[in-house]
N, C-alpha and C. Protein backbone atom coordinates (compact mmCIF):
# COMPACT_ATOMS: atom_id res chain seq x y z
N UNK A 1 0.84 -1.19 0.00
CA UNK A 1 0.00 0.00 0.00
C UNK A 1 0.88 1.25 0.00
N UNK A 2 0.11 2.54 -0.81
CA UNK A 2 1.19 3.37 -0.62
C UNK A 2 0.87 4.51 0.09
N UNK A 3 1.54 5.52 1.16
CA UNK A 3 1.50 6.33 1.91
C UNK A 3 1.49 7.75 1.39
N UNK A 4 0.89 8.20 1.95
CA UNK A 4 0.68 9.91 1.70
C UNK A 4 0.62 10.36 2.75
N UNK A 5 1.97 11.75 3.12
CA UNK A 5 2.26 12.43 3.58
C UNK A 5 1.91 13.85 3.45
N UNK A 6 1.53 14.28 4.90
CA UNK A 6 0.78 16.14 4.31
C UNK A 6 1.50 16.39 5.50
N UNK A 7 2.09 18.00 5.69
CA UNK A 7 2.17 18.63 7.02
C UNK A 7 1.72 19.81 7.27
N UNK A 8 1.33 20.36 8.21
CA UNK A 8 0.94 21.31 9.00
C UNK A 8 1.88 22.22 10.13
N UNK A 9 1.21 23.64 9.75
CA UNK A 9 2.44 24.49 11.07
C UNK A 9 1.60 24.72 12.01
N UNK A 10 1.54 24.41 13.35
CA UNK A 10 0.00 24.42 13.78
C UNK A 10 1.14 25.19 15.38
N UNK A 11 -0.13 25.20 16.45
CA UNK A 11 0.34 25.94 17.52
C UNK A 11 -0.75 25.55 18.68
N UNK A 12 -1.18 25.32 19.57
CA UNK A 12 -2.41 25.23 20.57
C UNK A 12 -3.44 25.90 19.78
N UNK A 13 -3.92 26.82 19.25
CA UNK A 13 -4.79 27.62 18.85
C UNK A 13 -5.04 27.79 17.14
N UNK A 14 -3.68 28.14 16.90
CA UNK A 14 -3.93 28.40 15.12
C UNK A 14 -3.55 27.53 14.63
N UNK A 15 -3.78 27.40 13.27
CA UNK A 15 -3.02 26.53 12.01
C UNK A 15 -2.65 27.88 11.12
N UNK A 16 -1.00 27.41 10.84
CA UNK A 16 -0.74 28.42 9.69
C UNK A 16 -0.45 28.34 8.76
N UNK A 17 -0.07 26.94 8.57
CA UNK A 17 -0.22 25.91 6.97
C UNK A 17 -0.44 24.59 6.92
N UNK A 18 -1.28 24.53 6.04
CA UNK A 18 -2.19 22.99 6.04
C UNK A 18 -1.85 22.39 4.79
N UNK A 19 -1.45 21.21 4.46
CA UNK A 19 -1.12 20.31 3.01
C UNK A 19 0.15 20.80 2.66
N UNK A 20 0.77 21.08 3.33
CA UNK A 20 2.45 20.92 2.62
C UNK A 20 2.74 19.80 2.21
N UNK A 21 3.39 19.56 0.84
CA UNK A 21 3.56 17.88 0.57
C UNK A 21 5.23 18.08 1.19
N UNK A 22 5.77 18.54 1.30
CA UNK A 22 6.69 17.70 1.64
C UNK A 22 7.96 18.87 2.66
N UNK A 23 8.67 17.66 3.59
CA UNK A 23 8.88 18.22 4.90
C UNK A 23 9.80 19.83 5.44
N UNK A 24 10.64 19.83 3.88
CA UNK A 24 11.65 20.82 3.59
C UNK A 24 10.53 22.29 3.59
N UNK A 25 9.40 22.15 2.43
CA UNK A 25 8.52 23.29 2.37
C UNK A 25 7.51 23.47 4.10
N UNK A 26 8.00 22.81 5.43
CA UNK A 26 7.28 22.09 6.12
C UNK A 26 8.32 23.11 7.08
N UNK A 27 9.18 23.03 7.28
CA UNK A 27 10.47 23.75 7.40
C UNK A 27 10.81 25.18 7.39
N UNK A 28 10.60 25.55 6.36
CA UNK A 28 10.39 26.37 5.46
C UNK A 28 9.24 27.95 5.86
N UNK A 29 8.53 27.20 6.61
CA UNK A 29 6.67 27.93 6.33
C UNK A 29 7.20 27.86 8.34
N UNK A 30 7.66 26.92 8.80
CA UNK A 30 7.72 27.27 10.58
C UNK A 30 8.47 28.33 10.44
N UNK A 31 10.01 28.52 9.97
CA UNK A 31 10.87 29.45 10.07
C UNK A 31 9.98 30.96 10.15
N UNK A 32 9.02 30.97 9.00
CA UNK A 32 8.39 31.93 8.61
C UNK A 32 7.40 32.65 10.04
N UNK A 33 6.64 31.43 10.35
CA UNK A 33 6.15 31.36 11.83
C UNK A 33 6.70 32.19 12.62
N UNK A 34 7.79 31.60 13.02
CA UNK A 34 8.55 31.78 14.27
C UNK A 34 9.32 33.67 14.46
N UNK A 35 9.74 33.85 13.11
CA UNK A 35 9.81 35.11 12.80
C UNK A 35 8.78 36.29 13.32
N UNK A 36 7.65 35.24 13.29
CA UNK A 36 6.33 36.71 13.60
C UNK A 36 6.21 36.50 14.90
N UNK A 37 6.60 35.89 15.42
CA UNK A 37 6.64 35.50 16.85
C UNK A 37 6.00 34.06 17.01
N UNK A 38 5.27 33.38 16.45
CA UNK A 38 5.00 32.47 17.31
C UNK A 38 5.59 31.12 17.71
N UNK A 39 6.23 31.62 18.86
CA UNK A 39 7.68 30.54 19.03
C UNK A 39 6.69 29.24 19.07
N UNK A 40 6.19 28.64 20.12
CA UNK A 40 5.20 27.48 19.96
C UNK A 40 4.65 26.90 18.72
N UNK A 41 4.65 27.32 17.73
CA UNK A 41 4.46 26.44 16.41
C UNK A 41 4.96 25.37 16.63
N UNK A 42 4.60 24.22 15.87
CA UNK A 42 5.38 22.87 15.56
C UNK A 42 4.80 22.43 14.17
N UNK A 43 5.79 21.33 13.71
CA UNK A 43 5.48 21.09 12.49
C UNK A 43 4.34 19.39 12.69
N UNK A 44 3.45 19.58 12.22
CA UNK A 44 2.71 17.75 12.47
C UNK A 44 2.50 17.31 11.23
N UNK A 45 3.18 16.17 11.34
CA UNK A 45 2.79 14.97 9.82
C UNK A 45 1.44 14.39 10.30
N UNK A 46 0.97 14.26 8.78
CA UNK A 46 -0.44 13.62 8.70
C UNK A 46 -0.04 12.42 7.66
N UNK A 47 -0.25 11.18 8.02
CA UNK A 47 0.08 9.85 7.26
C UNK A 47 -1.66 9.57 7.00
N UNK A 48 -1.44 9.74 5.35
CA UNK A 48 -2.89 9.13 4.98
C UNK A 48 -2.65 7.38 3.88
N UNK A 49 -3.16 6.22 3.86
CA UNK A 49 -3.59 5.37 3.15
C UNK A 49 -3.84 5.42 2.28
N UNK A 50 -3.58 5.61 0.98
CA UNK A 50 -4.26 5.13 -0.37
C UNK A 50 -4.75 3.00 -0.23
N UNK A 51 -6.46 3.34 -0.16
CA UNK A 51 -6.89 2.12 -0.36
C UNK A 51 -7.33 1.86 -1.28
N UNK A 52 -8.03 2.64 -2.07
CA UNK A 52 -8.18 1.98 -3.96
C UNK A 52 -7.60 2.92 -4.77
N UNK A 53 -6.56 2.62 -5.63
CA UNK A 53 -6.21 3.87 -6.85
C UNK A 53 -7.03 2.45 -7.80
N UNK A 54 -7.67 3.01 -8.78
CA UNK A 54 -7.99 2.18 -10.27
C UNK A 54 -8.29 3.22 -11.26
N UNK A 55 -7.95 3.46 -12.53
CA UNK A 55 -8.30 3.89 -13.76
C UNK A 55 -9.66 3.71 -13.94
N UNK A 56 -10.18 4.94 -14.02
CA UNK A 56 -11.57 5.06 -14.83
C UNK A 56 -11.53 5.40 -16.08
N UNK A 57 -10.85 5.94 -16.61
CA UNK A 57 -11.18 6.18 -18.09
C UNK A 57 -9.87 5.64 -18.98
């Protein structure tokens, strides 16, 4: 089965980016965070399942 990875810059209260594919742009978007002050950000992976891929057309 194959895995899909999303991340988030999140904090107790806000989210400040949602669906980053991948961990560098994940990185990237906290730095940005942390600059405006909000030291408490963290970065959270979301692991999703692909259970059916099939061709429809």
């Amino acid at each position: 089965m194959r895995t899909k990875f999303s991340y988030s810059i999140q904090d107790a209260s806000n989210i400040f980016a949602d669906d980053l594919s991948t961990r560098s742009s994940a990185r990237a978007a906290l730095a940005e965070v942390k600059e405006q002050g909000f030291t408490t950000a963290k970065i959270y992976q979301e692991e999703m399942m692909v259970i059916r891929s099939r061709q429809v057309r």
